[in-house]
PDB file of N, CA and C in Angstrom:
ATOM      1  N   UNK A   1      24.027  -4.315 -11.371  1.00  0.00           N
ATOM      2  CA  UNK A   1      24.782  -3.238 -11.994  1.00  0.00           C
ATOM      3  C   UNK A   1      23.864  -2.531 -12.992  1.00  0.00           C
ATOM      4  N   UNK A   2      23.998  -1.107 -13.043  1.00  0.00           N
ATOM      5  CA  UNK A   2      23.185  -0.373 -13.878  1.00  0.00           C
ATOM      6  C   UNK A   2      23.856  -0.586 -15.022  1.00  0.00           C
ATOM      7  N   UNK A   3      22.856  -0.163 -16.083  1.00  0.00           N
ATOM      8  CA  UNK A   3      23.443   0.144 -17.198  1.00  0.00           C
ATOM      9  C   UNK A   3      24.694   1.211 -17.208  1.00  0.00           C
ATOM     10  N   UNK A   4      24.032   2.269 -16.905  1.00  0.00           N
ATOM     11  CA  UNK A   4      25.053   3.467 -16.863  1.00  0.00           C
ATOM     12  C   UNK A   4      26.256   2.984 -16.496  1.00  0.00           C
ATOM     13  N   UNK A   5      26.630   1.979 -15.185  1.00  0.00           N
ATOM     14  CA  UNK A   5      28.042   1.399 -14.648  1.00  0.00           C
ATOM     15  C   UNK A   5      28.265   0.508 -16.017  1.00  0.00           C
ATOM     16  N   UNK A   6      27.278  -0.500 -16.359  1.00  0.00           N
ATOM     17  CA  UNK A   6      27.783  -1.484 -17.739  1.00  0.00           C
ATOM     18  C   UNK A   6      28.712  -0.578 -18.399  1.00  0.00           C
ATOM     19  N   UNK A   7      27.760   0.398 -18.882  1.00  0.00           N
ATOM     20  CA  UNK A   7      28.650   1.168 -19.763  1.00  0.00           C
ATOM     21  C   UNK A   7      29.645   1.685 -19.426  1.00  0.00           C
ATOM     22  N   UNK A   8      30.135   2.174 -18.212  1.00  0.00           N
ATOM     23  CA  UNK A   8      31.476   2.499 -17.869  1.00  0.00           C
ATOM     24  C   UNK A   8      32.232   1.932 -18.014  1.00  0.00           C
ATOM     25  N   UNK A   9      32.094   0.438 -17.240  1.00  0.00           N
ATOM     26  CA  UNK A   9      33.111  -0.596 -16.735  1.00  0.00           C
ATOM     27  C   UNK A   9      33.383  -1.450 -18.574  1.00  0.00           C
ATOM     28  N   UNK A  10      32.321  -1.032 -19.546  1.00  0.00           N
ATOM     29  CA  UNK A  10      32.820  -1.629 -20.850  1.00  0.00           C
ATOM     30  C   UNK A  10      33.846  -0.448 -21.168  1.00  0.00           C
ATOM     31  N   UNK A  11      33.583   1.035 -21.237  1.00  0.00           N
ATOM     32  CA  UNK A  11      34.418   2.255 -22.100  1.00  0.00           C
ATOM     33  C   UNK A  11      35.547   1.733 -21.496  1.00  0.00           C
ATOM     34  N   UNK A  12      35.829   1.535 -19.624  1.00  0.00           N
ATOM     35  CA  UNK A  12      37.127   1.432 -19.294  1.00  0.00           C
ATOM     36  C   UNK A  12      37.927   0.435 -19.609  1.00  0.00           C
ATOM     37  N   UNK A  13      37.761  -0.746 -19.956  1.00  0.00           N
ATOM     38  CA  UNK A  13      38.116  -2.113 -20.589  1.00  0.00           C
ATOM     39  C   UNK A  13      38.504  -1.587 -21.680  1.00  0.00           C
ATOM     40  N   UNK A  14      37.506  -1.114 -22.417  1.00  0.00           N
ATOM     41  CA  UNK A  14      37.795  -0.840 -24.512  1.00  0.00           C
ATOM     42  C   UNK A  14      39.034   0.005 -24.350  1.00  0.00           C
ATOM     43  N   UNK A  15      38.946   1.186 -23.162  1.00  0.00           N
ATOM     44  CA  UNK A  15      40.661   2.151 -22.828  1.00  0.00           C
ATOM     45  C   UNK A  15      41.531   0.982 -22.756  1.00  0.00           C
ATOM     46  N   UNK A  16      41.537   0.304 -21.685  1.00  0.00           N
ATOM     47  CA  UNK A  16      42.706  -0.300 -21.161  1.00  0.00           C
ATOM     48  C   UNK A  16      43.269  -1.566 -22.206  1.00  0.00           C
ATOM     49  N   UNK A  17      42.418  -2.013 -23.125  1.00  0.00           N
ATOM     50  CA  UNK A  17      42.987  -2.957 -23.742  1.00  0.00           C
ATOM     51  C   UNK A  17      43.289  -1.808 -25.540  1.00  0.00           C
ATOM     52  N   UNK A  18      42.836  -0.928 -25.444  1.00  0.00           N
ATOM     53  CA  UNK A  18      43.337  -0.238 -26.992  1.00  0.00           C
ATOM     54  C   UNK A  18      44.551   0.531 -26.596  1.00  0.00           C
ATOM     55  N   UNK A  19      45.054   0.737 -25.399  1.00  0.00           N
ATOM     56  CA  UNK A  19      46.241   1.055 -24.830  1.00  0.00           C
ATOM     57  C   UNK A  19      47.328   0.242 -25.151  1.00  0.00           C
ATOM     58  N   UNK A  20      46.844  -0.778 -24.537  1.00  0.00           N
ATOM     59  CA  UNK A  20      47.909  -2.223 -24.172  1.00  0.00           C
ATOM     60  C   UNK A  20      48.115  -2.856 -26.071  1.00  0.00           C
ATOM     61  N   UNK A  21      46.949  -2.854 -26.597  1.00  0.00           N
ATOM     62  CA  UNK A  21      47.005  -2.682 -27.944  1.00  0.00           C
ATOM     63  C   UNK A  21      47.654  -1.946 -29.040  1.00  0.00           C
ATOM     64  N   UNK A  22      48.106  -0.848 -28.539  1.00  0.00           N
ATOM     65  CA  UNK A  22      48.924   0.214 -29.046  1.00  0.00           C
ATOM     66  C   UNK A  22      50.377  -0.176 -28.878  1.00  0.00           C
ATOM     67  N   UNK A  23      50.659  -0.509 -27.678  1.00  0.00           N
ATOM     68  CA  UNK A  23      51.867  -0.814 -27.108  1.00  0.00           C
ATOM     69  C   UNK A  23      52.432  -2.721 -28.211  1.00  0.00           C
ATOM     70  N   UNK A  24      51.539  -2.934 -27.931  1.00  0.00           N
ATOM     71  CA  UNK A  24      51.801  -4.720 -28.307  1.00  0.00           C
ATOM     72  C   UNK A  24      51.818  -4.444 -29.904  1.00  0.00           C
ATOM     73  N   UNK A  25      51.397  -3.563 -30.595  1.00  0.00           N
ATOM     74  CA  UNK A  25      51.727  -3.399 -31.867  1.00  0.00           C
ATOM     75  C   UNK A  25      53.096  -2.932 -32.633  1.00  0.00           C
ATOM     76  N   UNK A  26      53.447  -1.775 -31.109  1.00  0.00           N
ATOM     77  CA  UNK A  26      54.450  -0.546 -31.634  1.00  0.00           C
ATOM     78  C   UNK A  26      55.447  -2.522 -30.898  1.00  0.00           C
ATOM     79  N   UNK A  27      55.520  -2.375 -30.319  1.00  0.00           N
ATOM     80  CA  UNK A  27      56.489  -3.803 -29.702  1.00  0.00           C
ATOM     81  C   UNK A  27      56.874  -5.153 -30.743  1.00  0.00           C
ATOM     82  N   UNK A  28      55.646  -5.615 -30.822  1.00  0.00           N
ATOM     83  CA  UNK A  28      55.480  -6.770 -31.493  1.00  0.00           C
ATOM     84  C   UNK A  28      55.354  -6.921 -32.981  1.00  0.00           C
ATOM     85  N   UNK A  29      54.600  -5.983 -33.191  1.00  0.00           N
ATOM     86  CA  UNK A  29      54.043  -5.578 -35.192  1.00  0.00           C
ATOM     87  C   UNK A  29      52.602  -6.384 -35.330  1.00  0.00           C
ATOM     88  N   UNK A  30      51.739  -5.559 -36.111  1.00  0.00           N
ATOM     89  CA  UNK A  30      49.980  -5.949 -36.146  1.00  0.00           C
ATOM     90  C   UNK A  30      49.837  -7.388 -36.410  1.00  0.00           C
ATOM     91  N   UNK A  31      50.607  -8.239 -37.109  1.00  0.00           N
ATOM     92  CA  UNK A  31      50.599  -9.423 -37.077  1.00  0.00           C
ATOM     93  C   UNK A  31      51.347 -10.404 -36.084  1.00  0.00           C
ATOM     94  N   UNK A  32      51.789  -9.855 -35.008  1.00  0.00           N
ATOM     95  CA  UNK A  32      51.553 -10.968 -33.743  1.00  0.00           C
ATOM     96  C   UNK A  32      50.518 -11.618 -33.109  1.00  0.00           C
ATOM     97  N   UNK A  33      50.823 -12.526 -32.934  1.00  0.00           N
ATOM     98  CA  UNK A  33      49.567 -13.600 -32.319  1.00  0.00           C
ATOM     99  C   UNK A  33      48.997 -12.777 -31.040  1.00  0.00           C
ATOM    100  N   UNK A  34      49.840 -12.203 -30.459  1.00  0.00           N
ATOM    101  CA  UNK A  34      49.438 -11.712 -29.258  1.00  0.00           C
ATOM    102  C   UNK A  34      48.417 -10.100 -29.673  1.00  0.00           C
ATOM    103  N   UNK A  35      49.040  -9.116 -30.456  1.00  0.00           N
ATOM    104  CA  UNK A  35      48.751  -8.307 -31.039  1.00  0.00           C
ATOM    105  C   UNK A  35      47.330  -8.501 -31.787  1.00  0.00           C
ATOM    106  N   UNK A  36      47.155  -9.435 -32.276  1.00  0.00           N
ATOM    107  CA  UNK A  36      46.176 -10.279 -33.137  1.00  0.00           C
ATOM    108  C   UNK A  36      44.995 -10.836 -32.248  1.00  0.00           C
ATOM    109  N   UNK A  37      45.034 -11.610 -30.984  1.00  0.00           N
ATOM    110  CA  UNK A  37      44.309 -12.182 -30.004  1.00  0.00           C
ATOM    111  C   UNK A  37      43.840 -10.602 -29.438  1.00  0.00           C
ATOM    112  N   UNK A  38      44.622  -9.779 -29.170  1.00  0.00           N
ATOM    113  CA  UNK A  38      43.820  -8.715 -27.943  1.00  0.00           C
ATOM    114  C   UNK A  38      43.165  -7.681 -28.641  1.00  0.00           C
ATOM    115  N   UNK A  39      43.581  -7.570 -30.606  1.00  0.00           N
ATOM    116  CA  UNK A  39      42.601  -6.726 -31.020  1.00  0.00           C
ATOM    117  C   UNK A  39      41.124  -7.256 -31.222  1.00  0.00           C
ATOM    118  N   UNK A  40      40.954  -8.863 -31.285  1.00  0.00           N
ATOM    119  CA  UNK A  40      39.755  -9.840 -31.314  1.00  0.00           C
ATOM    120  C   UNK A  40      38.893  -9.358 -29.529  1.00  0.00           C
ATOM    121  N   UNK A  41      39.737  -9.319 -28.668  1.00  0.00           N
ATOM    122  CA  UNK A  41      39.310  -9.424 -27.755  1.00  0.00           C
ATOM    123  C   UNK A  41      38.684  -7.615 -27.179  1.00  0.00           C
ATOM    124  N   UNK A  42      39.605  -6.887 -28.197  1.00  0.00           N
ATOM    125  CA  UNK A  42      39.031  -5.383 -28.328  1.00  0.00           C
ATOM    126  C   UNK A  42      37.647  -5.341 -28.633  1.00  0.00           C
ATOM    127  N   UNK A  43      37.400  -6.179 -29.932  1.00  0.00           N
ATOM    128  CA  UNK A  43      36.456  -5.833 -30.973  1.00  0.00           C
ATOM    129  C   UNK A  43      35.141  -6.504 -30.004  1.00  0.00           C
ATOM    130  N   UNK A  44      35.601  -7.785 -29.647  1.00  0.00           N
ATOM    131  CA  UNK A  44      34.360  -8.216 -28.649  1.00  0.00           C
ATOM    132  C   UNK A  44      33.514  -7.305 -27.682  1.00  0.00           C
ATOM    133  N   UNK A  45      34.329  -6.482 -27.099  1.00  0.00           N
ATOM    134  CA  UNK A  45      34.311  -5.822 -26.199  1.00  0.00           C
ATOM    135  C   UNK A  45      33.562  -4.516 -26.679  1.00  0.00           C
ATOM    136  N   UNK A  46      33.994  -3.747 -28.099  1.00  0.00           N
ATOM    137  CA  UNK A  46      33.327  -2.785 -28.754  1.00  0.00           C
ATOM    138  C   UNK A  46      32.025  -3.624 -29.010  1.00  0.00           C
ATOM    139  N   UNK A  47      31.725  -4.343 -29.758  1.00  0.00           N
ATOM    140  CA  UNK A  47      30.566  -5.381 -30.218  1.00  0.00           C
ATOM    141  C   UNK A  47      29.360  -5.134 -29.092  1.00  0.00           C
ATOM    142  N   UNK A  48      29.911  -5.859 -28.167  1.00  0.00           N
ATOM    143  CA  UNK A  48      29.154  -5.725 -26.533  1.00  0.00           C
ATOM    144  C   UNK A  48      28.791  -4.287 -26.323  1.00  0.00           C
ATOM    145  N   UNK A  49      29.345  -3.453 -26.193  1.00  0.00           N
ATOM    146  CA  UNK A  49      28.906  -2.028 -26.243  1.00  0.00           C
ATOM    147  C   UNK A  49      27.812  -1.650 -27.141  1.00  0.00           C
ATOM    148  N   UNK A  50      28.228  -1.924 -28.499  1.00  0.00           N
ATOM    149  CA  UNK A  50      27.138  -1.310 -29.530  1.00  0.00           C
ATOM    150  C   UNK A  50      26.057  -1.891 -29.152  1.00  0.00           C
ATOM    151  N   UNK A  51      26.098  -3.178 -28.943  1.00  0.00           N
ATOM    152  CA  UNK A  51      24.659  -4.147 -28.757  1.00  0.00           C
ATOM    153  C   UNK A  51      23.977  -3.235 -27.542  1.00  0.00           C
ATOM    154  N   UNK A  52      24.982  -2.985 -26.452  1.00  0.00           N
ATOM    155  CA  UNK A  52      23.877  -2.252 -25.472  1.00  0.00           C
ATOM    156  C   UNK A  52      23.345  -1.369 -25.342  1.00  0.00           C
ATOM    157  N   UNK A  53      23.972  -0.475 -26.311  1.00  0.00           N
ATOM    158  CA  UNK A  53      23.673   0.615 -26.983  1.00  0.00           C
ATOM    159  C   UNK A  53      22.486   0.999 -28.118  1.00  0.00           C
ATOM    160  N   UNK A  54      21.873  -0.187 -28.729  1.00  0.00           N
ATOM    161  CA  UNK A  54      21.478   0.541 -29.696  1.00  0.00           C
ATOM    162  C   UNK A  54      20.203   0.908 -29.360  1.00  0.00           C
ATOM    163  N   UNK A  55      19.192   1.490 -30.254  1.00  0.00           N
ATOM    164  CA  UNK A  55      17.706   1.627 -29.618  1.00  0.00           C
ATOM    165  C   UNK A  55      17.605   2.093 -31.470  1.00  0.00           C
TER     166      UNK A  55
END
């Protein structure tokens, strides 16, 4: 996999879980466990990006 795809297939993940993130907040409230686990699992995901990103 190219980079260029890395980087896609990370932007489309970081969409699909700050979506589902939006939803599990307006649902649940920022301090649900669940709400709480998938913004960790957001941030991983941003993290991973910057790292491949930087120069």
């Amino acid at each position: 996999m190219s980079a260029t795809e890395k980087d896609q297939q990370l932007l489309h993940e970081m969409e699909t879980k700050r979506l589902e993130l939006k939803y599990l907040a307006q649902y649940h409230g920022f301090s649900h466990p669940k709400t709480v686990k998938l913004s960790q699992e957001l941030d991983e995901l941003f993290n991973t990006y910057h790292q491949l990103n930087q120069k």
